[in-house]
PDB file of N, CA and C in Angstrom:
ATOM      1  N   UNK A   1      23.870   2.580 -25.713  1.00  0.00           N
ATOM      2  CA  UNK A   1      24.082   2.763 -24.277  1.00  0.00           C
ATOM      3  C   UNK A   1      25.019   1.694 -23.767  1.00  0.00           C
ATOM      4  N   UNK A   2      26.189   1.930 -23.361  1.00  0.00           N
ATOM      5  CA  UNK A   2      26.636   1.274 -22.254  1.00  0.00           C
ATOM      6  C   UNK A   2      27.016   1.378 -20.820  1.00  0.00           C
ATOM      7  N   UNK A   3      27.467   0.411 -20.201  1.00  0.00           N
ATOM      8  CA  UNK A   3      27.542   0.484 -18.591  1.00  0.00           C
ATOM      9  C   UNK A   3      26.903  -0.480 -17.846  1.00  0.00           C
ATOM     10  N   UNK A   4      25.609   0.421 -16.831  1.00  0.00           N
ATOM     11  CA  UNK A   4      25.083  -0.257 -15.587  1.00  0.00           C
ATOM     12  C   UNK A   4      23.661  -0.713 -16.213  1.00  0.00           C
ATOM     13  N   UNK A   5      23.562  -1.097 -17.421  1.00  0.00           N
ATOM     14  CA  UNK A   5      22.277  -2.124 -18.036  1.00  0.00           C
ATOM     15  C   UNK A   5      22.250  -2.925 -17.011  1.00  0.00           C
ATOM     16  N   UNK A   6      20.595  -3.699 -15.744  1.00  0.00           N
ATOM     17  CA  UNK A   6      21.215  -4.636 -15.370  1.00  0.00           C
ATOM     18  C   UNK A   6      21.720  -4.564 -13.857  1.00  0.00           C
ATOM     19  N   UNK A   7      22.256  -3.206 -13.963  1.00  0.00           N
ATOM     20  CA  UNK A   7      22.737  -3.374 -12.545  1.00  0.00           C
ATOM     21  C   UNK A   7      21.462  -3.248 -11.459  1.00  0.00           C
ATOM     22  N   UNK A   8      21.092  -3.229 -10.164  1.00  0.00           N
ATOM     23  CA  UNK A   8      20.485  -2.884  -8.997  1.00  0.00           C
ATOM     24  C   UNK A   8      20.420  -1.600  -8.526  1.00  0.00           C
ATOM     25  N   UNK A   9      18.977  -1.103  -8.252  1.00  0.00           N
ATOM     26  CA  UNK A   9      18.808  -0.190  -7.396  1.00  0.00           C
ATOM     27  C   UNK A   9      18.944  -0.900  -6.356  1.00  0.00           C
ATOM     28  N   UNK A  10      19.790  -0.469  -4.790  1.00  0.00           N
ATOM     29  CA  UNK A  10      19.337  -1.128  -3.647  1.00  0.00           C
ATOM     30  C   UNK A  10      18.728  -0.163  -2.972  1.00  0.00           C
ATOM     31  N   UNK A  11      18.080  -0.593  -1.682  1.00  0.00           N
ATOM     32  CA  UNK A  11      17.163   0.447  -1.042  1.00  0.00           C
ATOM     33  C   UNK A  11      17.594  -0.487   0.475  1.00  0.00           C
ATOM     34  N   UNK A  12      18.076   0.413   1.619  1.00  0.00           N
ATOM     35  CA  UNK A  12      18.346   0.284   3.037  1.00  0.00           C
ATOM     36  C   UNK A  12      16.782   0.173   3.976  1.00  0.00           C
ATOM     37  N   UNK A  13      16.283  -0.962   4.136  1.00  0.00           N
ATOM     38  CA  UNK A  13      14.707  -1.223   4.668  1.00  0.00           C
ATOM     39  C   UNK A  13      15.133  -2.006   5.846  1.00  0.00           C
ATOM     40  N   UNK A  14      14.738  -1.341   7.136  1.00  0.00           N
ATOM     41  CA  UNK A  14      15.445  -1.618   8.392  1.00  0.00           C
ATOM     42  C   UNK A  14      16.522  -2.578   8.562  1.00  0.00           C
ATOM     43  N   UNK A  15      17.466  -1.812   7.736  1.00  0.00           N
ATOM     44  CA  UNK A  15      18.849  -2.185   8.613  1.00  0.00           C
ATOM     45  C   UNK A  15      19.314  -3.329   7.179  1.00  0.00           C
ATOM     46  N   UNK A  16      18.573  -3.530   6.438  1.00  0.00           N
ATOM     47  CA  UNK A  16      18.794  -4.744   5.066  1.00  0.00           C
ATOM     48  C   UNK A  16      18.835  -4.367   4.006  1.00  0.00           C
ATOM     49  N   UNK A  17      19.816  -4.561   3.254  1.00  0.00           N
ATOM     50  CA  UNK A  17      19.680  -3.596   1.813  1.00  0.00           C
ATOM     51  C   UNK A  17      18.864  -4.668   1.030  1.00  0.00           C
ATOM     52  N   UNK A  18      17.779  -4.276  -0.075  1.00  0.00           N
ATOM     53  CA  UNK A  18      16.940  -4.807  -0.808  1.00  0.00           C
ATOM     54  C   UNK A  18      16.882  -4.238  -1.970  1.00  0.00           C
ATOM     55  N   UNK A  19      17.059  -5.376  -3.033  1.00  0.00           N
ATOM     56  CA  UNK A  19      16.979  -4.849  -4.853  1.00  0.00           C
ATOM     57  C   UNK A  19      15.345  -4.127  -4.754  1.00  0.00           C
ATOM     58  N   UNK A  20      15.284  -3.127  -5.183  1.00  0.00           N
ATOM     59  CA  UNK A  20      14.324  -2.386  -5.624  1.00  0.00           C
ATOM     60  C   UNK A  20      14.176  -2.378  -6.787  1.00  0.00           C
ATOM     61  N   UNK A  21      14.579  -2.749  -7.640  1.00  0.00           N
ATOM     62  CA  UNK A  21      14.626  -1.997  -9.460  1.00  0.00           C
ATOM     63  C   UNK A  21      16.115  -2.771  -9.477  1.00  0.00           C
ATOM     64  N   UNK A  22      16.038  -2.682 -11.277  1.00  0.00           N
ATOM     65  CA  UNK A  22      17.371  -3.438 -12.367  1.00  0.00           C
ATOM     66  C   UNK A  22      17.180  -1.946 -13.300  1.00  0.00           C
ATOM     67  N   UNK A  23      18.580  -1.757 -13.429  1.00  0.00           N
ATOM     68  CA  UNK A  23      18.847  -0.408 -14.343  1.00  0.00           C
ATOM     69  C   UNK A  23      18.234  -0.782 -15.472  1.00  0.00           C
ATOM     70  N   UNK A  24      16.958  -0.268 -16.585  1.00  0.00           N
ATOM     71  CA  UNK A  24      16.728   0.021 -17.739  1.00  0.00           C
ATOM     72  C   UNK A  24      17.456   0.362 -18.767  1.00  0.00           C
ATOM     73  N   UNK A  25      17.671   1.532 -18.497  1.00  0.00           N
ATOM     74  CA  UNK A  25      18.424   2.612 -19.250  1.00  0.00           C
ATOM     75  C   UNK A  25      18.979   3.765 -18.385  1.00  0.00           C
ATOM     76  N   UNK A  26      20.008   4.258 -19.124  1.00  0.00           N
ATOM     77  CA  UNK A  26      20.321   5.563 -18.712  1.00  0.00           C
ATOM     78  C   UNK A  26      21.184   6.228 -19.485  1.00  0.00           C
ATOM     79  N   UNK A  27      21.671   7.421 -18.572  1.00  0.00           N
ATOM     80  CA  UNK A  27      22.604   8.147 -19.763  1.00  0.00           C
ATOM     81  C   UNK A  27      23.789   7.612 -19.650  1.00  0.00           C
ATOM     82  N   UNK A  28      24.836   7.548 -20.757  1.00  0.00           N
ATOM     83  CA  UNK A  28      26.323   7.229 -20.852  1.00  0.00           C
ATOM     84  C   UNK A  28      27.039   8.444 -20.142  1.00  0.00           C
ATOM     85  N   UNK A  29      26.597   9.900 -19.703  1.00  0.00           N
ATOM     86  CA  UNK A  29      27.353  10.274 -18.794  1.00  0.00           C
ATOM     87  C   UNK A  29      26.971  10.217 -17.285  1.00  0.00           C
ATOM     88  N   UNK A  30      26.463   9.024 -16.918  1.00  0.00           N
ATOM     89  CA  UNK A  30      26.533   8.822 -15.482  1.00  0.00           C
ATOM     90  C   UNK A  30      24.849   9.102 -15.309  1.00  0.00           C
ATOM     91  N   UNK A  31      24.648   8.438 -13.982  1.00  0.00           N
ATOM     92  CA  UNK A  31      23.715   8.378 -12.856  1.00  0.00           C
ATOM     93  C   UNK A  31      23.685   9.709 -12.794  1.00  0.00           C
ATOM     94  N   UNK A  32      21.925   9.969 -12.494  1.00  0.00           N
ATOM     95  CA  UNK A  32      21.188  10.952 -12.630  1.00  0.00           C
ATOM     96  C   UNK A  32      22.040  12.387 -12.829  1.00  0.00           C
ATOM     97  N   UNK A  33      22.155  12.462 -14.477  1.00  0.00           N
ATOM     98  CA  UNK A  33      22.601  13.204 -14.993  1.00  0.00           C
ATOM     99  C   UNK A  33      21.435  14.535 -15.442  1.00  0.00           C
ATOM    100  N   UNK A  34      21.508  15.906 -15.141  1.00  0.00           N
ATOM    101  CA  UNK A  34      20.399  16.822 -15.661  1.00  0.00           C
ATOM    102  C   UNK A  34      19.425  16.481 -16.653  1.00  0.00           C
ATOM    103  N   UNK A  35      18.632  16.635 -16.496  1.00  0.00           N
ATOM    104  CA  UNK A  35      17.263  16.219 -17.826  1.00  0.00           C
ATOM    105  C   UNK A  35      17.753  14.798 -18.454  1.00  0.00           C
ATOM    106  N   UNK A  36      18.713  13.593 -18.252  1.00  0.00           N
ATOM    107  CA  UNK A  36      18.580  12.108 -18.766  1.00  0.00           C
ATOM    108  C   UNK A  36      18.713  11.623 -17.505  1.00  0.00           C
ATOM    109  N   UNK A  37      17.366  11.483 -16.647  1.00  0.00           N
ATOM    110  CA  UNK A  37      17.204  10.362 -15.656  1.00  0.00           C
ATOM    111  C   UNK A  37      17.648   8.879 -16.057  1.00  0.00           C
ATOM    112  N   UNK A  38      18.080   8.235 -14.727  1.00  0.00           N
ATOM    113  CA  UNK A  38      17.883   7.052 -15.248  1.00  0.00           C
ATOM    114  C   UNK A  38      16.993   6.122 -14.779  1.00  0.00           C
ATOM    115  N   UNK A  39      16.516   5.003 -15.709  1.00  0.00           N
ATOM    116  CA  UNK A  39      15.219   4.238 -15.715  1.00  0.00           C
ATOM    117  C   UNK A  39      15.155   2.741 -15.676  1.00  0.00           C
ATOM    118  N   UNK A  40      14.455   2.848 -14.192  1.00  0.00           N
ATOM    119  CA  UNK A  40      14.953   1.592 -13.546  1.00  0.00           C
ATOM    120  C   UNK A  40      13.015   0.376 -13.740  1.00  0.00           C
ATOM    121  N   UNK A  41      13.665  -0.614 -13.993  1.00  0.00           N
ATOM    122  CA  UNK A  41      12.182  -1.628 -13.559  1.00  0.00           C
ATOM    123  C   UNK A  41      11.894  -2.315 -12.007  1.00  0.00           C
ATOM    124  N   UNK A  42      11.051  -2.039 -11.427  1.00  0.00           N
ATOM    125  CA  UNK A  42      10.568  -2.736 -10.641  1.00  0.00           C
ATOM    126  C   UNK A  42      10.814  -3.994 -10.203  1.00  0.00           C
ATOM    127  N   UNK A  43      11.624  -4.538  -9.427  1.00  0.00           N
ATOM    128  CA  UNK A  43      11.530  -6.082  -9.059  1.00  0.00           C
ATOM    129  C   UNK A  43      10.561  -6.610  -8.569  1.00  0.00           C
ATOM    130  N   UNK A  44       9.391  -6.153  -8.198  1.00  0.00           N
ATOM    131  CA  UNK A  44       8.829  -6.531  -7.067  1.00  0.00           C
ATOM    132  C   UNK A  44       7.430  -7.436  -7.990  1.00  0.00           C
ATOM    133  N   UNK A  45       7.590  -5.919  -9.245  1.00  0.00           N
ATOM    134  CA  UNK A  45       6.493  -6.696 -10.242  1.00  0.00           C
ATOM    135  C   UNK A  45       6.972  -7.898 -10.888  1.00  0.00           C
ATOM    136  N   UNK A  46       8.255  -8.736 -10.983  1.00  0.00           N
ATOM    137  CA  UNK A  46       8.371  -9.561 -11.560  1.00  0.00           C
ATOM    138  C   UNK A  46       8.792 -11.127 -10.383  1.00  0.00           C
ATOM    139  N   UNK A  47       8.123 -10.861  -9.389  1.00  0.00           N
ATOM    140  CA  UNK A  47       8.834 -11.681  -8.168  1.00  0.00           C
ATOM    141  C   UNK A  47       8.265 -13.091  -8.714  1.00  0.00           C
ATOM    142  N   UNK A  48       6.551 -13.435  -9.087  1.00  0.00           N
ATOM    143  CA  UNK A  48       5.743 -14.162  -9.571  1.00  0.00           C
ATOM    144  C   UNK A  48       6.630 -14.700 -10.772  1.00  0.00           C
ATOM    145  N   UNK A  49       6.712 -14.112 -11.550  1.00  0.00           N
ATOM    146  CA  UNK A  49       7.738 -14.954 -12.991  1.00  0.00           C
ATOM    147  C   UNK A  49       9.160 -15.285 -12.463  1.00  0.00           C
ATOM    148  N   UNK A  50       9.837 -14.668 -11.939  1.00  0.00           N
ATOM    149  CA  UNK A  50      11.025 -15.225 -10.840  1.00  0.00           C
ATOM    150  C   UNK A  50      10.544 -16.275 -10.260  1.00  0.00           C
ATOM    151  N   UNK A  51       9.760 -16.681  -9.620  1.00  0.00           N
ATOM    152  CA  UNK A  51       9.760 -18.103  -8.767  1.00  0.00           C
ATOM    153  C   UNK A  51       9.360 -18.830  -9.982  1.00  0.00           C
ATOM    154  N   UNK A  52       8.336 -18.965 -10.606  1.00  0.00           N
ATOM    155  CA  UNK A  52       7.817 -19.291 -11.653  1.00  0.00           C
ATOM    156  C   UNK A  52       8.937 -20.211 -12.214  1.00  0.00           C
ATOM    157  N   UNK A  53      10.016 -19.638 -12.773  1.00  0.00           N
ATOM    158  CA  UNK A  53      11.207 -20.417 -13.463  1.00  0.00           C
ATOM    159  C   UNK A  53      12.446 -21.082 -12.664  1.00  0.00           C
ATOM    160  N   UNK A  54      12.397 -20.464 -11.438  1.00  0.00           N
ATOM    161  CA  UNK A  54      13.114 -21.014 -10.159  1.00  0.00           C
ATOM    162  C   UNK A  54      13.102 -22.466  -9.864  1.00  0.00           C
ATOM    163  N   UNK A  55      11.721 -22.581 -10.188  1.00  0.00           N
ATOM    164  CA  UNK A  55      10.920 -23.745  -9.703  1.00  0.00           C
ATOM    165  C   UNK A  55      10.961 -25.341  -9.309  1.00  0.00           C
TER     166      UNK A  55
END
């Protein structure tokens, strides 16, 4: 796979765009392509290990 490994979901939450998710995986022909979604992780679950090493 190459490309948007890595990259950001953003999400528009009154009026502020906010990382939602880091691209997983996906298909090499593009963003939500028929039957190969693409598969994003959660930021929100890793906010705790983010400060954690911030520190």
């Amino acid at each position: 796979m190459q490309g948007d490994s890595g990259g950001p979901l953003n999400c528009n939450v009154g009026g502020r765009w906010v990382v939602h998710g880091v691209t997983s995986f996906g298909s090499s022909l593009g963003c939500n392509t028929y039957r190969k979604p693409t598969v994003f992780s959660r930021v929100s679950n890793y906010i705790s290990w983010m400060n954690s090493i911030m520190g």
